[in-house]
C-alpha atoms as a PDB file:
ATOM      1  CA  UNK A   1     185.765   7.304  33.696  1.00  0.00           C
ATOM      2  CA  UNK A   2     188.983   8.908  34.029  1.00  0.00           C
ATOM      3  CA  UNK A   3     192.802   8.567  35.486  1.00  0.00           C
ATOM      4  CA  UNK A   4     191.187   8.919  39.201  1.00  0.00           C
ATOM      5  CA  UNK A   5     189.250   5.613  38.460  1.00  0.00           C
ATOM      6  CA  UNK A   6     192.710   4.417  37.837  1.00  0.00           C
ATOM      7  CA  UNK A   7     194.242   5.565  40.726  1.00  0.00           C
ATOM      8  CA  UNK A   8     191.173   4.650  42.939  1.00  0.00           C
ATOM      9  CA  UNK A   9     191.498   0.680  42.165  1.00  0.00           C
ATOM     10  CA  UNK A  10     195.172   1.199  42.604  1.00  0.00           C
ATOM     11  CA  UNK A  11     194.839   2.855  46.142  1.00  0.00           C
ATOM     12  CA  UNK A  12     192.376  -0.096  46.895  1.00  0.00           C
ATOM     13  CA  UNK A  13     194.891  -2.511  46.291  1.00  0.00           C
ATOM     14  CA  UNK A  14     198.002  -0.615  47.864  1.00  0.00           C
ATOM     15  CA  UNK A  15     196.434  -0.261  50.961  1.00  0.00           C
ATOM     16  CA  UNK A  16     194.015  -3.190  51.242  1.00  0.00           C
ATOM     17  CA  UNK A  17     195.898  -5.009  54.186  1.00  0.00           C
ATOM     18  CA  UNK A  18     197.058  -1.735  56.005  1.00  0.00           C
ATOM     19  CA  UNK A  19     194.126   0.430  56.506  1.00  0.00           C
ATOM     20  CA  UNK A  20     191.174  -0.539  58.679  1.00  0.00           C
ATOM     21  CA  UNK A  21     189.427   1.421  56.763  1.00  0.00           C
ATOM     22  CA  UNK A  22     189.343   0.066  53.222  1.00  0.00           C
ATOM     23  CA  UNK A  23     185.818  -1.055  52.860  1.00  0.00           C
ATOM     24  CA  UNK A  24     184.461   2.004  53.819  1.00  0.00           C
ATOM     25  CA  UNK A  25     187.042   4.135  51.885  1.00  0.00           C
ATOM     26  CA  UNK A  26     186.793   2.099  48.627  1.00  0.00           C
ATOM     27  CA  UNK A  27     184.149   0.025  48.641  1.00  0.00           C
ATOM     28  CA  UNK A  28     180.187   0.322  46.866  1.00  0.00           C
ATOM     29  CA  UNK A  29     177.863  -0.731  49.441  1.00  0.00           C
ATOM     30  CA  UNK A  30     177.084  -3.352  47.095  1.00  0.00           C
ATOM     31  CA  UNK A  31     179.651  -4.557  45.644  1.00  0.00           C
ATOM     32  CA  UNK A  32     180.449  -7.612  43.939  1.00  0.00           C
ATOM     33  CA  UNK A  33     183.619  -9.729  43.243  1.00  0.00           C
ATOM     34  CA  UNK A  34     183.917 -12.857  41.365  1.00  0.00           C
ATOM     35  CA  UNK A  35     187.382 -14.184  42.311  1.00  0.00           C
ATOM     36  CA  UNK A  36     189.101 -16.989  40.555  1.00  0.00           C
ATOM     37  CA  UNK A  37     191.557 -18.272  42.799  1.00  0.00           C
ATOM     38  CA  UNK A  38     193.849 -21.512  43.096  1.00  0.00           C
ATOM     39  CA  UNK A  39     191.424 -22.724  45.402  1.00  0.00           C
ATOM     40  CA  UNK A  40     188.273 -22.158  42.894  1.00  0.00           C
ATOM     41  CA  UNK A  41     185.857 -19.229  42.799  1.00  0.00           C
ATOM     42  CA  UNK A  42     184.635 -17.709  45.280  1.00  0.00           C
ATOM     43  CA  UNK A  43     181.515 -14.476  45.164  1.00  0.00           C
ATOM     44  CA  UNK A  44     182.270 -12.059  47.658  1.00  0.00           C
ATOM     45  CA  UNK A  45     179.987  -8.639  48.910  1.00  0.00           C
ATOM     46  CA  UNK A  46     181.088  -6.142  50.882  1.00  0.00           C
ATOM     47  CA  UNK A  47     181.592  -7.822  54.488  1.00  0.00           C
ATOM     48  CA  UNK A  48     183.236 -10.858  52.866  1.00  0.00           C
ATOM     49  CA  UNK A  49     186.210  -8.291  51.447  1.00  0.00           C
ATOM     50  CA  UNK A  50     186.391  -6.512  54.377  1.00  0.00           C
ATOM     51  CA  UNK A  51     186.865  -9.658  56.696  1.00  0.00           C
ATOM     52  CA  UNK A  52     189.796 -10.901  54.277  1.00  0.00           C
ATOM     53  CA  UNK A  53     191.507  -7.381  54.727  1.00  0.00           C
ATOM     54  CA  UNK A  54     191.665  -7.780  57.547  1.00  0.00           C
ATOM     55  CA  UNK A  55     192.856 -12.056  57.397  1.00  0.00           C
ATOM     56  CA  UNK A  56     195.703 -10.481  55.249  1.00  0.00           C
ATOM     57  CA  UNK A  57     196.813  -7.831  58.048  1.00  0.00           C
ATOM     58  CA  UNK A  58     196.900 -10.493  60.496  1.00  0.00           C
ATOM     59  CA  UNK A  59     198.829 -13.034  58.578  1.00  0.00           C
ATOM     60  CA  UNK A  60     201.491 -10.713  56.841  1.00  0.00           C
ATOM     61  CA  UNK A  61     204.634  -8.646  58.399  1.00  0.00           C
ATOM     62  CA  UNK A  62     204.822  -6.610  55.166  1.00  0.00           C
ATOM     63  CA  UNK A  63     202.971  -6.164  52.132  1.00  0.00           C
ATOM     64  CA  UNK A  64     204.638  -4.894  48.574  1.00  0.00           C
ATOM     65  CA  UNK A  65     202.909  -4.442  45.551  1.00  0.00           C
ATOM     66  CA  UNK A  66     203.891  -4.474  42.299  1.00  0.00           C
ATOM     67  CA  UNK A  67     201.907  -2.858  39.508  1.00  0.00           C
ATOM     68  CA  UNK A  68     202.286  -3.838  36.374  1.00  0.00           C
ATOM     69  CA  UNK A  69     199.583  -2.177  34.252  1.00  0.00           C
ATOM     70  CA  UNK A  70     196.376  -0.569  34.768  1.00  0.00           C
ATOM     71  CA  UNK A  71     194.248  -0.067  31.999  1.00  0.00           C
ATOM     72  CA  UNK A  72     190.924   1.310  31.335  1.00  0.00           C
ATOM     73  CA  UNK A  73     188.360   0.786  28.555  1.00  0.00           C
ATOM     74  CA  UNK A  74     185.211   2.419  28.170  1.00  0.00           C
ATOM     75  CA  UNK A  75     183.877   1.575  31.998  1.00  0.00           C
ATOM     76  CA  UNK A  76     185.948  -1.077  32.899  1.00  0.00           C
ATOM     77  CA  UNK A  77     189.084  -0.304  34.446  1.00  0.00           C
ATOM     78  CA  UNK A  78     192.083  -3.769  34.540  1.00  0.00           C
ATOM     79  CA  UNK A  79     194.890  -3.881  37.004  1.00  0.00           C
ATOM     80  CA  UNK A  80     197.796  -6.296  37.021  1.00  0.00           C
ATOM     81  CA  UNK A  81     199.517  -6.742  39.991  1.00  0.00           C
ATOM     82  CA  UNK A  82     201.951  -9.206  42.198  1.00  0.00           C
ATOM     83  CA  UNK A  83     202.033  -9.058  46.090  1.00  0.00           C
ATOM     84  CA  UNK A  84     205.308  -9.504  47.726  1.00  0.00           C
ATOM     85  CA  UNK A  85     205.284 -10.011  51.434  1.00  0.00           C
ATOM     86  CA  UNK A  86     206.751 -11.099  54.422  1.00  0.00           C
ATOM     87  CA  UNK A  87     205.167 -13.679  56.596  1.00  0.00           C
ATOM     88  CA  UNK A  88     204.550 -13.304  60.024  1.00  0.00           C
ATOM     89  CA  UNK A  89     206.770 -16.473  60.560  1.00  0.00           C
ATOM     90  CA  UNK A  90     209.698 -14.969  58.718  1.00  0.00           C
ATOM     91  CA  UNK A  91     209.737 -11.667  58.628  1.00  0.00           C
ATOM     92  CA  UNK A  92     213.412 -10.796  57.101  1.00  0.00           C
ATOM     93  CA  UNK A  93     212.684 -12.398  54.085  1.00  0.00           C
ATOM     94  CA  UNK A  94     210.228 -10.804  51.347  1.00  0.00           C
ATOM     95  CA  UNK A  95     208.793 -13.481  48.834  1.00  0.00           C
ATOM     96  CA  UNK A  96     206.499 -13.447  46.308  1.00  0.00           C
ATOM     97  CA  UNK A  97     202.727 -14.320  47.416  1.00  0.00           C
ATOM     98  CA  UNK A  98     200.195 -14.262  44.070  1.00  0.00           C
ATOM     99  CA  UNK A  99     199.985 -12.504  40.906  1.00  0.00           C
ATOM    100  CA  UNK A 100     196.721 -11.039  40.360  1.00  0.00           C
ATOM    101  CA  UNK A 101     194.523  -9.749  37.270  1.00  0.00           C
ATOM    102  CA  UNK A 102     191.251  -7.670  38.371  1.00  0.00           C
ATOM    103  CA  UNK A 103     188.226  -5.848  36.239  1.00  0.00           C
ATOM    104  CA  UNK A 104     186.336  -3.361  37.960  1.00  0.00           C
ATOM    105  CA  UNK A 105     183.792  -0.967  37.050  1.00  0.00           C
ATOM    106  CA  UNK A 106     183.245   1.889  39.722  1.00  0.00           C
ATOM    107  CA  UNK A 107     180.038   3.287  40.749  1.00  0.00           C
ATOM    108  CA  UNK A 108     180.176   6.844  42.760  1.00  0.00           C
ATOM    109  CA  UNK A 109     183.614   6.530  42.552  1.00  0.00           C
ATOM    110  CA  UNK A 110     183.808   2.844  44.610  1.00  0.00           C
ATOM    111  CA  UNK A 111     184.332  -0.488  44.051  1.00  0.00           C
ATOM    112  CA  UNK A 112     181.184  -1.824  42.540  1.00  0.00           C
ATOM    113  CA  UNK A 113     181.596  -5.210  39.757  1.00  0.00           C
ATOM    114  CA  UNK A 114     185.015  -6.739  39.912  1.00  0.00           C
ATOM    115  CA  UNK A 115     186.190 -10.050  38.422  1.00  0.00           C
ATOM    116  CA  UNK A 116     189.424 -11.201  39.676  1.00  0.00           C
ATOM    117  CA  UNK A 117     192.070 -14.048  38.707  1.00  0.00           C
ATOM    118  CA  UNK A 118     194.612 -15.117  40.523  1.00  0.00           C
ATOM    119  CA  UNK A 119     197.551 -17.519  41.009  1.00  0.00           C
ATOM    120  CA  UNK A 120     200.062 -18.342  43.648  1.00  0.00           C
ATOM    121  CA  UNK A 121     203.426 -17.147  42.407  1.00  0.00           C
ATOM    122  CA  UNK A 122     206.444 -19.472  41.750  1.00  0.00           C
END
């Protein structure tokens, strides 16, 4: 692994709600994602990511990220994040959504085991 593994998970996340194509782009044909939400866990493949890209598009004006730290060890790659946005329902004001934690490894250069944590942000 190197700094384009780095950069990969961050372009994944940068431009999950904006590009059509992020699946395709970023994705492993079979990839996996444990995600720990607020709401419990949910295990998600490739079509189940791709349909909540696109969820997110619809339901957000504007989407910021903030990156806090991405580190890598060995195969494993961690980002820390926070989306900002603006809703659809009030669009001048920016607040923040969720603060995320992810693991990835990649395979072929894509998204291929991820385990993801999240909260809503206060």
């Amino acid at each position: 692994m190197s700094i384009q593994e780095k950069e990969i998970i961050e372009k994944f996340y940068e431009c999950f709600y904006t590009d059509p194509d992020v699946a395709k782009k970023y994705l492993h044909p079979e990839v996996e994602l444990s995600w720990n939400s607020s709401t419990g866990l949910r295990l998600m493949n490739f079509e189940d990511i791709a349909a909540f890209a696109a969820e997110m598009a619809s339901s957000y004006e504007f989407l910021r990220i903030e990156i806090k730290n991405v580190l890598q060890e060995g195969h494993q790659v961690v980002i820390d994040f926070t989306y900002h946005g603006n809703t659809i329902e009030n669009p001048d004001e920016e607040i923040p959504i969720a603060h995320f934690m992810a693991i990835w490894e990649l395979r072929n250069d894509k998204l291929y085991k991820g385990h993801q944590f999240s909260q809503l942000a206060d």
